[in-house]
PDB file of N, CA and C in Angstrom:
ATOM      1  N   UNK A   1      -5.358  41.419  -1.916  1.00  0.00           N
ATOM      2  CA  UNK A   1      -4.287  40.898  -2.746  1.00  0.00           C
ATOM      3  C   UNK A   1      -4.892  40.052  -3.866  1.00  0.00           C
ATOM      4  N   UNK A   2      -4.235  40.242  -5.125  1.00  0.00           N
ATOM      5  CA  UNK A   2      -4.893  39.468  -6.486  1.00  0.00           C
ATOM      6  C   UNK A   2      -4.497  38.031  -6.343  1.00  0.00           C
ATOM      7  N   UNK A   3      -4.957  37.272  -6.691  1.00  0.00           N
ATOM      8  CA  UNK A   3      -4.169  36.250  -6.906  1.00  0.00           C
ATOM      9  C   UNK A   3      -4.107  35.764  -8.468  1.00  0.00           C
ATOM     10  N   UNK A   4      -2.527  35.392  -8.319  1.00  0.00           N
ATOM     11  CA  UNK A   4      -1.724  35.221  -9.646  1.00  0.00           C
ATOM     12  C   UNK A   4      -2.926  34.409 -11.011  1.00  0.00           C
ATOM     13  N   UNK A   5      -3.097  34.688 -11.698  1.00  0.00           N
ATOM     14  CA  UNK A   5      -3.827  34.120 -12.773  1.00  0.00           C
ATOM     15  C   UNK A   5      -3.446  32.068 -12.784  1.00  0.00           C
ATOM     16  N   UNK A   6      -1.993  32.089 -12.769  1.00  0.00           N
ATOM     17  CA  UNK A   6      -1.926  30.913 -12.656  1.00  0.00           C
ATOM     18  C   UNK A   6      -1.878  29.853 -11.484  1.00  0.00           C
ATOM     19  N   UNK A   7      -2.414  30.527 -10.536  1.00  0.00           N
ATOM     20  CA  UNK A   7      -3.049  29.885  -9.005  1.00  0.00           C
ATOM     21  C   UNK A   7      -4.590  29.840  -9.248  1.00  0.00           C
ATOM     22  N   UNK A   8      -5.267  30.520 -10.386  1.00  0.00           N
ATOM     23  CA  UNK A   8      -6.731  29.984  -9.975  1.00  0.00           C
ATOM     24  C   UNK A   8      -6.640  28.690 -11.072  1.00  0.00           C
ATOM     25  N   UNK A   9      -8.042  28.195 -10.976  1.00  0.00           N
ATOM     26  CA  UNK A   9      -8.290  26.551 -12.009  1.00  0.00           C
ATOM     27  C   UNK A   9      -8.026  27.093 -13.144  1.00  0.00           C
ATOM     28  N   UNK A  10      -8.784  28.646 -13.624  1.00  0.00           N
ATOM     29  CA  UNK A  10      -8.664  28.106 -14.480  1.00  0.00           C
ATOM     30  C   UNK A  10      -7.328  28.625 -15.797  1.00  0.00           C
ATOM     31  N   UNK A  11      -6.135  29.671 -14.620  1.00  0.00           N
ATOM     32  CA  UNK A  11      -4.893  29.371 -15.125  1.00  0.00           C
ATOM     33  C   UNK A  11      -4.503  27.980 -15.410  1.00  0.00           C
ATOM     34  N   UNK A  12      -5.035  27.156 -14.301  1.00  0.00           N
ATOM     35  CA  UNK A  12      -3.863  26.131 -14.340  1.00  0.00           C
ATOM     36  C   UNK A  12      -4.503  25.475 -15.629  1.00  0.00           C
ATOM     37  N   UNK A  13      -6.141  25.609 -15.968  1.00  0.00           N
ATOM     38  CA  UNK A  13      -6.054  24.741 -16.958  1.00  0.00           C
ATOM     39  C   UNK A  13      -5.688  25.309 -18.244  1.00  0.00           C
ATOM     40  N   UNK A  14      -5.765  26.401 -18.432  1.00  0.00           N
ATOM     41  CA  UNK A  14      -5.082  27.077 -19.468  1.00  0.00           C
ATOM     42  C   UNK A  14      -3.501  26.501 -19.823  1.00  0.00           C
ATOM     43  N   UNK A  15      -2.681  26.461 -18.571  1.00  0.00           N
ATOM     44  CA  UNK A  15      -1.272  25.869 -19.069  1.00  0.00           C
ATOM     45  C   UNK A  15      -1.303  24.735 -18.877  1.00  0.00           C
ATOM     46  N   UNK A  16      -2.854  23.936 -18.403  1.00  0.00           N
ATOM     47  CA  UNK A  16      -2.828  22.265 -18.927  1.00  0.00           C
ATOM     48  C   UNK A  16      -2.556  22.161 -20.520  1.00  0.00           C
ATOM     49  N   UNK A  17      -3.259  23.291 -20.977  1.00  0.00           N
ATOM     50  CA  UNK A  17      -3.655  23.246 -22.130  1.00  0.00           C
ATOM     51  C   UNK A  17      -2.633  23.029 -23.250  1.00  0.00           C
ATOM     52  N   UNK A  18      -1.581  23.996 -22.180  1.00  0.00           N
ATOM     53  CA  UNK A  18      -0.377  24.171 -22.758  1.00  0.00           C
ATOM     54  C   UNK A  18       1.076  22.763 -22.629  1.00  0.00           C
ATOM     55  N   UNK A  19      -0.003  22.069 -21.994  1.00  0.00           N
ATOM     56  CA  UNK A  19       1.145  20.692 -21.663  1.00  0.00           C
ATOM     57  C   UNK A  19       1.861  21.185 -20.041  1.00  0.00           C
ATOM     58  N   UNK A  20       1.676  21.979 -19.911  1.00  0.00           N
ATOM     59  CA  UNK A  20       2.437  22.418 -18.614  1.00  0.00           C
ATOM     60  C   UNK A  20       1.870  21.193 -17.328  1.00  0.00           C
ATOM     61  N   UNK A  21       2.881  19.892 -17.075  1.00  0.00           N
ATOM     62  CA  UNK A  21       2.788  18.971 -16.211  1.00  0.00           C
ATOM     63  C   UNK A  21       2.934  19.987 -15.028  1.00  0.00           C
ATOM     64  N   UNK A  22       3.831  20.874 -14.509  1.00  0.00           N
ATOM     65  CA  UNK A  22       3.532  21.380 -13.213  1.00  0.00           C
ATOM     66  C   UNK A  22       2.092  21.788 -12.810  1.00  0.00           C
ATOM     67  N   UNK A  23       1.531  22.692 -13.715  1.00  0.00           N
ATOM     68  CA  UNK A  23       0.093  23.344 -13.371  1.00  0.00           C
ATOM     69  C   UNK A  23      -0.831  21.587 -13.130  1.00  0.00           C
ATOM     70  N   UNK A  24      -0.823  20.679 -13.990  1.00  0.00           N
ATOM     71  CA  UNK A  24      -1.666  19.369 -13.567  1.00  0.00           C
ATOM     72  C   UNK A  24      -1.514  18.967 -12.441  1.00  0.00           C
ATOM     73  N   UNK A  25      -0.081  19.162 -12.105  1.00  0.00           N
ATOM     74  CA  UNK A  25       0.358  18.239 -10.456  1.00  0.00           C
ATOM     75  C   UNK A  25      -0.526  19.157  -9.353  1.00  0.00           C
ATOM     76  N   UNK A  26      -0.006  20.721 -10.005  1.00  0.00           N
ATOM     77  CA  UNK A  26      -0.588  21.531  -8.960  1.00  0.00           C
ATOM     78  C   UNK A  26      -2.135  21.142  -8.382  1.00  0.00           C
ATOM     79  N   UNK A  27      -3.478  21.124  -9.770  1.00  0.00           N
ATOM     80  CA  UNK A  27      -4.676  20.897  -9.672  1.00  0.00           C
ATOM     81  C   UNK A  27      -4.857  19.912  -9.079  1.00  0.00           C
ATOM     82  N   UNK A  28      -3.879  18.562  -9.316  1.00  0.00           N
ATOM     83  CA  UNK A  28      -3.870  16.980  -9.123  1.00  0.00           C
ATOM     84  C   UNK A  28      -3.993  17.379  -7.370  1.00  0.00           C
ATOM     85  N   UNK A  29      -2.972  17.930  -6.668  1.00  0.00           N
ATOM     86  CA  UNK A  29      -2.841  18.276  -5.281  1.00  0.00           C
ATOM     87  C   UNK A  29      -4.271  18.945  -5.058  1.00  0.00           C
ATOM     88  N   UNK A  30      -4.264  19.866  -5.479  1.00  0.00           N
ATOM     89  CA  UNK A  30      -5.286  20.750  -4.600  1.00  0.00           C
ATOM     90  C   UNK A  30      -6.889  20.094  -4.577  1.00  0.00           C
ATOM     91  N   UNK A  31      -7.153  18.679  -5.527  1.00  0.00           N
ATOM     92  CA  UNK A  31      -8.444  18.491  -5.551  1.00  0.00           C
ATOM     93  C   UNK A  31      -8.233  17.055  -5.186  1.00  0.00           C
ATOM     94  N   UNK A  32      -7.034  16.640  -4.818  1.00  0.00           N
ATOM     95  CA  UNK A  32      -7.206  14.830  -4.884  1.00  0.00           C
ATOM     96  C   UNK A  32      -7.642  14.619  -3.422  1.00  0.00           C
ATOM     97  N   UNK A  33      -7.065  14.998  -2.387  1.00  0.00           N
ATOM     98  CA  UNK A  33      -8.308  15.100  -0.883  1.00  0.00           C
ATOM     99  C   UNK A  33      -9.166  15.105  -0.541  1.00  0.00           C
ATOM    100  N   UNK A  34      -9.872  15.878  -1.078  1.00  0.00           N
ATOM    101  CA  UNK A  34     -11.296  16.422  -1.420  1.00  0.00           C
ATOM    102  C   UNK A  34     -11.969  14.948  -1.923  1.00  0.00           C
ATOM    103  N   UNK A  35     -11.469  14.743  -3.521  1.00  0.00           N
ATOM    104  CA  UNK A  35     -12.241  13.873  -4.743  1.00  0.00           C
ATOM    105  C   UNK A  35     -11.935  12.343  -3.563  1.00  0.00           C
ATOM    106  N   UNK A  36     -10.950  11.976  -3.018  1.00  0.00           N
ATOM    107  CA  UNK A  36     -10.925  10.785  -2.135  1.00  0.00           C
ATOM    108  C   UNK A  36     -11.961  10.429  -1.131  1.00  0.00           C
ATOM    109  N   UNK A  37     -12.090  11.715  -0.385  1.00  0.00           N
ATOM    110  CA  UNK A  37     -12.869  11.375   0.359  1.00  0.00           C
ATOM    111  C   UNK A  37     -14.110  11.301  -0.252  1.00  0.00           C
ATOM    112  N   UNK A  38     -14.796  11.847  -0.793  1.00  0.00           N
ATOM    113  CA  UNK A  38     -15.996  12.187  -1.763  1.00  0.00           C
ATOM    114  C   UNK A  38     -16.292  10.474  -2.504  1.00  0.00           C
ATOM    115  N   UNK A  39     -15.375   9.804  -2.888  1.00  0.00           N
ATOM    116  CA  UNK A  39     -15.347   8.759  -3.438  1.00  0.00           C
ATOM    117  C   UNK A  39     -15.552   7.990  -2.256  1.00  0.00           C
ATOM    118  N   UNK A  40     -14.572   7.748  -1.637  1.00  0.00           N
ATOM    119  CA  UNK A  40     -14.396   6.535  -0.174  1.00  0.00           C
ATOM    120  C   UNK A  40     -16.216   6.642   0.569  1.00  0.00           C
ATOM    121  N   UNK A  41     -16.326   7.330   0.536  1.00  0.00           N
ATOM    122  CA  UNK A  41     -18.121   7.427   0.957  1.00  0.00           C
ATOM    123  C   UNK A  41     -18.780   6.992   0.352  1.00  0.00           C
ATOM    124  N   UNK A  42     -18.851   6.594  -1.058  1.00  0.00           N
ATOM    125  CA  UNK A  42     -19.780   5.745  -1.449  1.00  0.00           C
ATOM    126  C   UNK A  42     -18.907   4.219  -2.179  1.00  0.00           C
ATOM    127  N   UNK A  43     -17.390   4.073  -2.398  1.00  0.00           N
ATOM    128  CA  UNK A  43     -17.232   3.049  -2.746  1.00  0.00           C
ATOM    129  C   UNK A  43     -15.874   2.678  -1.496  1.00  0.00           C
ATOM    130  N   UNK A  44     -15.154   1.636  -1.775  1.00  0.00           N
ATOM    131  CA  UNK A  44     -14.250   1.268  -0.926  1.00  0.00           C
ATOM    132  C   UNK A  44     -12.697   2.605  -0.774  1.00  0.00           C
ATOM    133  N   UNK A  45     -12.289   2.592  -0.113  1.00  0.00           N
ATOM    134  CA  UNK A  45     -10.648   2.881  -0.025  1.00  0.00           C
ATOM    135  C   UNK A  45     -10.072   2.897  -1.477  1.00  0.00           C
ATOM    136  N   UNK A  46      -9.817   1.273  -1.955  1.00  0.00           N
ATOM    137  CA  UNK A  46      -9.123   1.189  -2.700  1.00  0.00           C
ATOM    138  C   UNK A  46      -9.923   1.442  -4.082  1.00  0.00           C
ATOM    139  N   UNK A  47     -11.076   0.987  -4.377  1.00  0.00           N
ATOM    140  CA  UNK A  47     -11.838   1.377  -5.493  1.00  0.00           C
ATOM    141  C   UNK A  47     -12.261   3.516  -5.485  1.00  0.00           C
ATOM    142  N   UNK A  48     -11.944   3.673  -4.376  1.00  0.00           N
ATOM    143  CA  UNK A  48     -12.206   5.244  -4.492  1.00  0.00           C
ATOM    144  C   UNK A  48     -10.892   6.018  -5.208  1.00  0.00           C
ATOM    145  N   UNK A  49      -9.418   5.260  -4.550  1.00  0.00           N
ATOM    146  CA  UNK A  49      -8.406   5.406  -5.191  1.00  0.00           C
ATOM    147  C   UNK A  49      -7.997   5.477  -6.455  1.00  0.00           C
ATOM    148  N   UNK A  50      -8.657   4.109  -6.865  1.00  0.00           N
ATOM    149  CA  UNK A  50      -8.875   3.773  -8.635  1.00  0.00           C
ATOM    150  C   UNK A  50      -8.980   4.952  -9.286  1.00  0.00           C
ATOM    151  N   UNK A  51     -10.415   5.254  -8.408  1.00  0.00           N
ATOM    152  CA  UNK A  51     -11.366   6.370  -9.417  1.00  0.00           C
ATOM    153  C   UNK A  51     -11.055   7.649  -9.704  1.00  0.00           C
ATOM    154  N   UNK A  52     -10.497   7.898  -8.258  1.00  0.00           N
ATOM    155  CA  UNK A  52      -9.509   9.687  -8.490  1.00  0.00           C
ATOM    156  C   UNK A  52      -8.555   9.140  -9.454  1.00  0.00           C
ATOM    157  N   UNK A  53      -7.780   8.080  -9.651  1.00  0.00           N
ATOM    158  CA  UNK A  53      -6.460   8.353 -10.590  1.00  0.00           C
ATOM    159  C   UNK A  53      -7.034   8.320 -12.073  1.00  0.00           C
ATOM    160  N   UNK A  54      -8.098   7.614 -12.149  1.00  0.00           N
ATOM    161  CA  UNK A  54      -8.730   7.492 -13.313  1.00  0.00           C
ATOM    162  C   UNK A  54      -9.436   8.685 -13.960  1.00  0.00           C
ATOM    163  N   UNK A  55      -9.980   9.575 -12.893  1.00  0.00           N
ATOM    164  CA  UNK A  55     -10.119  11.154 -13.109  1.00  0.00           C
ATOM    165  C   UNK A  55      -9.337  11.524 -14.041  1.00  0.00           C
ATOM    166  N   UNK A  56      -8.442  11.807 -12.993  1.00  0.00           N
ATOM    167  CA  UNK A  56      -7.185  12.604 -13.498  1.00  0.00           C
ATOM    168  C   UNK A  56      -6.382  12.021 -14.589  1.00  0.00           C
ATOM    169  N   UNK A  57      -6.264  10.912 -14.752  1.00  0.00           N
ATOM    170  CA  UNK A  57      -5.864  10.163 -15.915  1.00  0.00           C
ATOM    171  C   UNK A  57      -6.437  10.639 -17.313  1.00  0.00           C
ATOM    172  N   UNK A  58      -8.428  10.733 -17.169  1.00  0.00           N
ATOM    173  CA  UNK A  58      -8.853  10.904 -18.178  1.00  0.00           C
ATOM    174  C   UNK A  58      -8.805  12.518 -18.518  1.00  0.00           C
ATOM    175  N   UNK A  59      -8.494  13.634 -17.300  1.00  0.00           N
ATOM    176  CA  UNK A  59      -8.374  14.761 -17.705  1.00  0.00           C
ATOM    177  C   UNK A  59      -7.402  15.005 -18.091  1.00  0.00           C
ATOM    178  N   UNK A  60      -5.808  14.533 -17.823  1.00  0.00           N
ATOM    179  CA  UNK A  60      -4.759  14.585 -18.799  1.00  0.00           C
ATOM    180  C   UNK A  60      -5.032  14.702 -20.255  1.00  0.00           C
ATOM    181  N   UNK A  61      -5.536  13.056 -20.554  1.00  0.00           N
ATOM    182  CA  UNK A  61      -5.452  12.585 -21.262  1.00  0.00           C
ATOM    183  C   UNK A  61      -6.307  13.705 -22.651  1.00  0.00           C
ATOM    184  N   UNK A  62      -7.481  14.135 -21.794  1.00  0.00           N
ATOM    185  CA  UNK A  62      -8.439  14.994 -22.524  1.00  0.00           C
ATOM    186  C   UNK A  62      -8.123  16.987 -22.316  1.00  0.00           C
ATOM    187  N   UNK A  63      -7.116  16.906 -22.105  1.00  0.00           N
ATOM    188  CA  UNK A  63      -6.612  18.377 -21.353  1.00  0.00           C
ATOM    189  C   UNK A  63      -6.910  19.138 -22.683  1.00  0.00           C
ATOM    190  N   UNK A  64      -6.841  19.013 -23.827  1.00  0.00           N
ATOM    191  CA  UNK A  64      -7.712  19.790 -25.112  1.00  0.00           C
ATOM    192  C   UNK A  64      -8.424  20.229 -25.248  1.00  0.00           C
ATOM    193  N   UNK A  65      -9.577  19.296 -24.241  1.00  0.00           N
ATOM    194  CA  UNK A  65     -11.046  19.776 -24.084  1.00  0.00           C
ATOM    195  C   UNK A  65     -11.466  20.312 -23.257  1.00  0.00           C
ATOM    196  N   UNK A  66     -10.308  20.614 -22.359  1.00  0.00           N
ATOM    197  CA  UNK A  66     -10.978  21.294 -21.098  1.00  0.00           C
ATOM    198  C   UNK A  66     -11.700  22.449 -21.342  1.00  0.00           C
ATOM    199  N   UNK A  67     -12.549  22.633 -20.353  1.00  0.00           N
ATOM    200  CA  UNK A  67     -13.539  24.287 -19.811  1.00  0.00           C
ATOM    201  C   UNK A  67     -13.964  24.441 -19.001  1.00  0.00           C
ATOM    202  N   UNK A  68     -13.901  25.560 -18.174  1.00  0.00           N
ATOM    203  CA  UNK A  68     -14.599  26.085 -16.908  1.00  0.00           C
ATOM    204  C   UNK A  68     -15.225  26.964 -17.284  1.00  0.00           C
ATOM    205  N   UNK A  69     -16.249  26.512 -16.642  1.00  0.00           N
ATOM    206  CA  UNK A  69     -17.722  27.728 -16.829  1.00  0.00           C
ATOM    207  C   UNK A  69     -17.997  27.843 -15.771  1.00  0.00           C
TER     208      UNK A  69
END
């Protein structure tokens, strides 16, 4: 079975591209578990927290520039 263009990254970042807030929430979900724990291992709980929102904050913010290679 294919999967839909806009279920892989880099649909979703394509309709980041496009302003599409659903496709961000989607990515926001599927990697913020992952990026938490990954963080909480080398800094606190709450400073790991910071840092994922600050991620994602700055990839919003920069969603123009995105690319997957």
């Amino acid at each position: 079975m294919t999967v839909p263009i806009q279920n892989t990254d880099e649909g979703l970042v394509e309709l980041i591209h496009q302003n599409q807030t659903t496709a961000f929430h989607e990515l926001y979900e599927r990697y913020k578990a992952a990026m938490l724990i990954f963080a909480s291992q080398r800094v606190s709980r709450d400073a790991a927290e910071d840092l994922v929102q600050d991620v994602f904050l700055s990839l919003w913010k920069n969603r123009g520039q995105l690319e997957i290679k």
